[in-house]
Protein backbone atom coordinates (compact mmCIF):
# COMPACT_ATOMS: atom_id res chain seq x y z
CA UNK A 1 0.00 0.00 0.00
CA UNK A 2 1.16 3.15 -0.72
CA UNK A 3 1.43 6.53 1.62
CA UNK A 4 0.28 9.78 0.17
CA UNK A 5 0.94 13.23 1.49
CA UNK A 6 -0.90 16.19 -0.31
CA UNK A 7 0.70 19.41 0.47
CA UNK A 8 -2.26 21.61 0.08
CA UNK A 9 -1.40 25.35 -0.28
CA UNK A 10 -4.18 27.79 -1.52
CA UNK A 11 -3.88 31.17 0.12
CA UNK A 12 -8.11 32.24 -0.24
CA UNK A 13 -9.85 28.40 -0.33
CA UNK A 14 -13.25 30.34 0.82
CA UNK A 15 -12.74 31.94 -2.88
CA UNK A 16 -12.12 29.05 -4.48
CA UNK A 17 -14.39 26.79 -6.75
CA UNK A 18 -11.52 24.66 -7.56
CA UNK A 19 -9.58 23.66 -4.62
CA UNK A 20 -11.69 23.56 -2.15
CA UNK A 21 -14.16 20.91 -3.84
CA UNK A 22 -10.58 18.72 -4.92
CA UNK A 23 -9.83 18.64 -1.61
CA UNK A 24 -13.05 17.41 -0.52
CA UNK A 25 -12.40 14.34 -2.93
CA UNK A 26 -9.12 13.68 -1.32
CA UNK A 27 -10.14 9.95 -0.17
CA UNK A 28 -9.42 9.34 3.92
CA UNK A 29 -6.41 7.31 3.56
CA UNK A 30 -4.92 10.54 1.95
CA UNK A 31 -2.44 12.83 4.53
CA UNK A 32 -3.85 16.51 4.12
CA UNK A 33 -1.24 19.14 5.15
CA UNK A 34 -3.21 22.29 4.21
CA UNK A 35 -0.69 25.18 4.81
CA UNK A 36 -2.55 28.22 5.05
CA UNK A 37 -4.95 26.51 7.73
CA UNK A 38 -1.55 24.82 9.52
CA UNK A 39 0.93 27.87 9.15
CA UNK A 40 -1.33 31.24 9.31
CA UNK A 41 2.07 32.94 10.33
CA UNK A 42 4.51 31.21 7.98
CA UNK A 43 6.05 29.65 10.62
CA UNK A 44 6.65 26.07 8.99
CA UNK A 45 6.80 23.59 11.78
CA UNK A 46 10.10 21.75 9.88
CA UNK A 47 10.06 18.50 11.60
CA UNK A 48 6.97 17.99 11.57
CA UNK A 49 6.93 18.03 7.76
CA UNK A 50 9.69 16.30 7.32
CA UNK A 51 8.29 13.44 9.35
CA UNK A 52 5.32 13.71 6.96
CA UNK A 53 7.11 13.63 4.14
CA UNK A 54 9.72 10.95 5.19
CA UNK A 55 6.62 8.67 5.58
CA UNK A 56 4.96 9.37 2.60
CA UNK A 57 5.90 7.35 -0.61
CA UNK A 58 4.00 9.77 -3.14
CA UNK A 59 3.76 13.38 -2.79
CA UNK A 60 1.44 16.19 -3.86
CA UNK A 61 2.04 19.41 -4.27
CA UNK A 62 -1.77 21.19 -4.90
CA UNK A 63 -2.41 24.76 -5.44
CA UNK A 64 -3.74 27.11 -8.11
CA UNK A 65 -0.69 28.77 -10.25
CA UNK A 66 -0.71 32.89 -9.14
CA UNK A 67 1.92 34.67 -11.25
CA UNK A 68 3.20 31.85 -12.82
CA UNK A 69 4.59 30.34 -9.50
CA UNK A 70 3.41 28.92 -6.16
CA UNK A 71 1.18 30.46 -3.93
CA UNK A 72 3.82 32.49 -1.39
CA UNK A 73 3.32 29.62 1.84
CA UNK A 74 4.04 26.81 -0.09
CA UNK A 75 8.10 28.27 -1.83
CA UNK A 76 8.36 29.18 2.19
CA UNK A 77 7.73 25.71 2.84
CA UNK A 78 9.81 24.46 -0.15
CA UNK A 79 12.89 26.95 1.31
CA UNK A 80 12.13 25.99 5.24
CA UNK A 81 11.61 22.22 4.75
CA UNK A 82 14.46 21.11 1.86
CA UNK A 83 16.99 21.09 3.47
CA UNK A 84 20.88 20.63 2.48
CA UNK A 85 21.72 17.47 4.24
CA UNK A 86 18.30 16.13 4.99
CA UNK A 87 16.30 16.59 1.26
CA UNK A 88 19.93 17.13 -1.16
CA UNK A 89 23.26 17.20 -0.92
CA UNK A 90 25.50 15.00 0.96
CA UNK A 91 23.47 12.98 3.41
CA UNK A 92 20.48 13.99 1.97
CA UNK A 93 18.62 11.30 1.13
CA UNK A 94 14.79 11.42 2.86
CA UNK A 95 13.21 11.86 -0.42
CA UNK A 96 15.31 9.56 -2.88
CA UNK A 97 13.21 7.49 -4.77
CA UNK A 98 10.04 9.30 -3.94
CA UNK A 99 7.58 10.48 -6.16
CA UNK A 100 6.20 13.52 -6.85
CA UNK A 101 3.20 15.13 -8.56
CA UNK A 102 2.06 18.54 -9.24
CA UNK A 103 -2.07 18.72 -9.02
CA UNK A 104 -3.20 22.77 -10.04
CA UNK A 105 -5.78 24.76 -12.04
CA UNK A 106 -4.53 28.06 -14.34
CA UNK A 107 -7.10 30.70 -15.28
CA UNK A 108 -6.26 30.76 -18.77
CA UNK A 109 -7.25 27.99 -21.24
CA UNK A 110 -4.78 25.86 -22.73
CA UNK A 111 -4.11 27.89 -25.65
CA UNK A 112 -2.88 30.70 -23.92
CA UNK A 113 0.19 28.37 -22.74
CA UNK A 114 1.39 27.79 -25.63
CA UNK A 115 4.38 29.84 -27.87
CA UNK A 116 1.65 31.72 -29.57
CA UNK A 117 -0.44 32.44 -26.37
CA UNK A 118 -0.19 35.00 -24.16
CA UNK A 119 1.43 33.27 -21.46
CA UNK A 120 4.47 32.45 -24.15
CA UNK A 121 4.97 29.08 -22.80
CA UNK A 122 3.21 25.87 -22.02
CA UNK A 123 2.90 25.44 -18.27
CA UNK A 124 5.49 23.01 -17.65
CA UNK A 125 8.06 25.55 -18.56
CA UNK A 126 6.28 27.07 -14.97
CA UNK A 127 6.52 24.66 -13.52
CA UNK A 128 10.53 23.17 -14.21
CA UNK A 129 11.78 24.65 -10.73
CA UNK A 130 9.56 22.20 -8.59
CA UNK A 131 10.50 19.79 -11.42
CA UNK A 132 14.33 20.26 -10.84
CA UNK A 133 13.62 20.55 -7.07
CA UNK A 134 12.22 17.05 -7.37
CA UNK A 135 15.37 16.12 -9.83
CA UNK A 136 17.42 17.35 -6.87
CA UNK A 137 15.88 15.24 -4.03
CA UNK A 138 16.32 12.18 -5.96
CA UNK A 139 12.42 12.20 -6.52
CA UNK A 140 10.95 11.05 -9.34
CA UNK A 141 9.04 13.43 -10.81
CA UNK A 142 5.34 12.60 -12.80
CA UNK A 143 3.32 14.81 -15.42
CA UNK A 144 1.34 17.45 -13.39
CA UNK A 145 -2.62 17.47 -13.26
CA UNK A 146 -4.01 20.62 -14.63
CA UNK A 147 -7.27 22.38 -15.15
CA UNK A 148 -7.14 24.92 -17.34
CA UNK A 149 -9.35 27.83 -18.07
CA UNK A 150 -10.63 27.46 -14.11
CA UNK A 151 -11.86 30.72 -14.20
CA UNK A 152 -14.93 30.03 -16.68
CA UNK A 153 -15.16 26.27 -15.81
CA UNK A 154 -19.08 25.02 -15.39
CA UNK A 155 -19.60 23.46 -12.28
CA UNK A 156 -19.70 20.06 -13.86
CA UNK A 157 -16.23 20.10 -15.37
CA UNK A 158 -15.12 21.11 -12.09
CA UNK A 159 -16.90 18.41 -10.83
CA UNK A 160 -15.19 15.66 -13.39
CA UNK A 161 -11.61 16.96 -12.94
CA UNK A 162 -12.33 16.13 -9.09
CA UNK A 163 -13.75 12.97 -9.47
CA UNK A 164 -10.54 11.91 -12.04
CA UNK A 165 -8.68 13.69 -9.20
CA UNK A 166 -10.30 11.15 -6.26
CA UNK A 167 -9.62 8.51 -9.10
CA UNK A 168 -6.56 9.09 -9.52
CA UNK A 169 -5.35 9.39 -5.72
CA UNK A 170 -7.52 5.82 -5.43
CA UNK A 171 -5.27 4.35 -7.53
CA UNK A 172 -2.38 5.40 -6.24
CA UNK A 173 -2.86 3.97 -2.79
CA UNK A 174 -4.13 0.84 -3.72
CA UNK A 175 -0.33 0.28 -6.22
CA UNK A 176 2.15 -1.67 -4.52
């Protein structure tokens, strides 16, 4: 059986039609970490997460893209709980072999990732530094989820990217 963390970190989830209703189709056997709930402050509570994380065989990293990036708690997490000698580096080895996956929803429809769009590039161009970060942990790194166009999704598509989410998550803890 397999242990999954998801690292939830979504800085308004009373705002949001996405989020909210994925992580309410996060089955029980799922760890939540929700950040801004956990860490209101900032103030990361390192060993805890680490603990998490050493535990956990698959990892998920879900939040909407703002400004291309992470929402602002979860790179302070990234920077607080990474560290030299315990994620990288010499001796750092808690994550080797790990996986990790990047669930997240952009406002703007698919097309407007692409060279021609007005985002310039697809989104996994925005998404290489938590790809490297994996490639530097020694995880191993799997195509990200994405719903694009969030913004002007209907209720029901919202409703169909969660259940593929809940699907999806199913299926990873029942792999061996």
């Amino acid at each position: 059986m397999t242990s999954l963390l998801v690292i939830y970190a979504h800085p308004s989830p009373a705002r949001s039609r996405v989020h909210e209703l994925l992580r309410e189709h996060i089955p029980p056997a799922v760890t939540v970490h929700d950040l801004y709930r956990r860490y209101p402050d900032f103030d990361v509570d390192v060993d805890h997460e680490q603990q998490a994380l050493a535990a956990a065989t698959h990892v998920v990293l879900q939040f909407p893209l703002q400004w291309y990036s992470v929402p602002p708690l979860l790179k302070a997490w990234l920077d607080d709980v990474l560290l030299l000698g315990w994620a990288y580096g010499e001796g750092g080895q808690a994550l080797r072999g790990k996986t990790l996956t990047v669930v997240t929803s952009a406002g703007g429809p698919l097309a407007a990732y692409e060279p021609t769009g007005s985002n310039r590039y697809s989104l996994e161009v925005f998404l290489r530094p938590l790809e490297q970060t994996a490639h530097l942990c020694g995880m191993h790194w799997q195509a990200p989820h994405v719903l694009y166009a969030a913004d002007r999704a209907s209720q029901a598509e919202i409703m169909a990217y969660a259940t593929h989410y809940q699907t999806w998550l199913n299926q990873r803890i029942t792999a061996e």
